[in-house]
Protein backbone atom coordinates (compact mmCIF):
# COMPACT_ATOMS: atom_id res chain seq x y z
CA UNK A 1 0.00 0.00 0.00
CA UNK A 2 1.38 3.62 -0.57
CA UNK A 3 -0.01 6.51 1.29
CA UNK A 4 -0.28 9.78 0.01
CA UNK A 5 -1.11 12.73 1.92
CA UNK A 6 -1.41 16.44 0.86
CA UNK A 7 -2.06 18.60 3.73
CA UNK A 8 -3.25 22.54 2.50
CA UNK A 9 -3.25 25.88 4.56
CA UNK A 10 -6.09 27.59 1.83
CA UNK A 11 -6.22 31.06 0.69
CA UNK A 12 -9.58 32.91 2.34
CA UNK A 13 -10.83 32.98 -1.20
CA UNK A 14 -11.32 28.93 -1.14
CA UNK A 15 -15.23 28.77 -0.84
CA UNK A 16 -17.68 26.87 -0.78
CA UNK A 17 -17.76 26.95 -4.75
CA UNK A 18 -13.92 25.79 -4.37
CA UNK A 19 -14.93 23.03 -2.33
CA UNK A 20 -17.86 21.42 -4.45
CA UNK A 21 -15.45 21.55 -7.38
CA UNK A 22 -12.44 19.87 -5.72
CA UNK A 23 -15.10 17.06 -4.50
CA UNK A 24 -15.90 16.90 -8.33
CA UNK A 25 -12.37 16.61 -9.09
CA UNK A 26 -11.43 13.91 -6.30
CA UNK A 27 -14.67 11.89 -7.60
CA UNK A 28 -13.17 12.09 -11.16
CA UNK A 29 -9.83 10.47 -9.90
CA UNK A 30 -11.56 7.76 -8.26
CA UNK A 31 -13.08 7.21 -11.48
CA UNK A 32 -10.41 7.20 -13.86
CA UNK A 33 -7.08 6.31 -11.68
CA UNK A 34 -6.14 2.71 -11.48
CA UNK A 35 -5.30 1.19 -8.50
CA UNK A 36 -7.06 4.02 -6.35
CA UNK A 37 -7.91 2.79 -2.90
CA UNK A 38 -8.71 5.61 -1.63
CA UNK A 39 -8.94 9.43 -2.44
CA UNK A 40 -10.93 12.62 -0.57
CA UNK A 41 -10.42 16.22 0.19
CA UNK A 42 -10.83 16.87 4.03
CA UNK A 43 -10.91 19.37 6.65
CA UNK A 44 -8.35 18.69 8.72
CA UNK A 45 -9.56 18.43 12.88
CA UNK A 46 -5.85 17.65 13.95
CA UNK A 47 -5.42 20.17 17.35
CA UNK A 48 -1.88 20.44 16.00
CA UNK A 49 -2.51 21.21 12.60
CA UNK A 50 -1.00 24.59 12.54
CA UNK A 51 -2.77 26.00 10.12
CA UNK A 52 -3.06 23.41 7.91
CA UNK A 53 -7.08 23.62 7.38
CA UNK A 54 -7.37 20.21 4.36
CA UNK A 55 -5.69 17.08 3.24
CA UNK A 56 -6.05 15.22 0.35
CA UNK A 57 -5.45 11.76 1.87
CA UNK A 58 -5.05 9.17 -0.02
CA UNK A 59 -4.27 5.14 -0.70
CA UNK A 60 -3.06 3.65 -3.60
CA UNK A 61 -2.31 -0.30 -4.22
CA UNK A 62 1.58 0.69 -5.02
CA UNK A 63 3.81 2.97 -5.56
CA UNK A 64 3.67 2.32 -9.25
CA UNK A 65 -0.09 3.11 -8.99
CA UNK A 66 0.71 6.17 -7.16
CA UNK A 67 3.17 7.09 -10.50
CA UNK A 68 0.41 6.61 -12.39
CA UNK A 69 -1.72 8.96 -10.88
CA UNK A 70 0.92 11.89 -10.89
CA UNK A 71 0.63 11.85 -14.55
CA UNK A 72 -2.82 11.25 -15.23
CA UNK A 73 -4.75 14.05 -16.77
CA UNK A 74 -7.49 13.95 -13.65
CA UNK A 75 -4.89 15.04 -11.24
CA UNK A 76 -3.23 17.53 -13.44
CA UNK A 77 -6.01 19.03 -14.00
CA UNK A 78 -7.59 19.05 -10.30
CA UNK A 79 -4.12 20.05 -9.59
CA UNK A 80 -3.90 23.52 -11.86
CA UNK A 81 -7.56 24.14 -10.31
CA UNK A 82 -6.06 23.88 -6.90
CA UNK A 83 -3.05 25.69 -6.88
CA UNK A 84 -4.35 29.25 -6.85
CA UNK A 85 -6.47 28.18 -3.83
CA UNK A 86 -3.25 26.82 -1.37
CA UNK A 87 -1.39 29.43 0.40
CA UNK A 88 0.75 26.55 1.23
CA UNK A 89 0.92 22.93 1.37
CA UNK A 90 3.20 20.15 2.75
CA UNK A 91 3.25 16.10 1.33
CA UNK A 92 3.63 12.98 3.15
CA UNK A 93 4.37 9.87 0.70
CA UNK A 94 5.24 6.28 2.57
CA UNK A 95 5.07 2.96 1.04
CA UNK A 96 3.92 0.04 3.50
CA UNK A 97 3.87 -2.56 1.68
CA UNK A 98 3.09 -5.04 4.65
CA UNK A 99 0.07 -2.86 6.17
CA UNK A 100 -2.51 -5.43 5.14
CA UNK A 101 -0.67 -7.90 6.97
CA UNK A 102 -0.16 -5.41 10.43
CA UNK A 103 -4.39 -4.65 10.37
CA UNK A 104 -5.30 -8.37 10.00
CA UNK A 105 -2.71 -9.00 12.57
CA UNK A 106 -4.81 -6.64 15.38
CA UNK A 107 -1.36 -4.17 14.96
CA UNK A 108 0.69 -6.90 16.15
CA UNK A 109 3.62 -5.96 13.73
CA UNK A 110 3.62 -2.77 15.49
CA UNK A 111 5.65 -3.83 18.14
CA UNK A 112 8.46 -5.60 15.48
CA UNK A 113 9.19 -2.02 13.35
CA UNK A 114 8.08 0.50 15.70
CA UNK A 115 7.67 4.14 14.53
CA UNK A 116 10.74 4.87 12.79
């Protein structure tokens, strides 16, 4: 599994208009992006977030799926839409390619890596 996570501080002119058309846009990549697990556009509740108001979180079968993606037309384009929007924005990408294996196993895998 590869995790992708685009946390956003937004520009005051990122409305609710903004927000209905970025829900288009992540509905579009769900559509049309193989190997999508999952894909959304979220306020962000973290206490810490500091200032960081939305994510685009996200889970893709590999990181080869996760290439994919990057290049397809439905992210460029949700992408260029974005941009103007983000005042600024930070990425988390982490392959865990084992993660099916740690849920089934109730976490227990957790103990054997740790937090690195």
């Amino acid at each position: 599994m590869y995790y992708h996570v685009v946390m956003m501080r937004l520009a005051e002119a990122a409305g609710d208009e903004f927000h209905r058309r970025v829900a288009a846009h992540a509905a579009r990549v769900r559509a049309e992006c193989d190997g999508v697990l999952h894909y959304d556009c979220r306020e962000n509740t973290a206490p810490r977030a500091k200032g960081f108001t939305h994510a685009v979180v996200s889970l893709f079968e590999s990181p080869e799926a996760h290439h994919r993606y990057q290049h397809s037309a439905a992210h460029q384009e949700m992408k260029a839409y974005m941009l103007p929007f983000i005042a600024d924005i930070v990425e988390c990408n982490a392959d865990i390619p084992d993660v099916a294996a740690t849920v089934s196993a109730g976490g227990a895998a957790r103990g054997a890596e740790g937090a690195r």
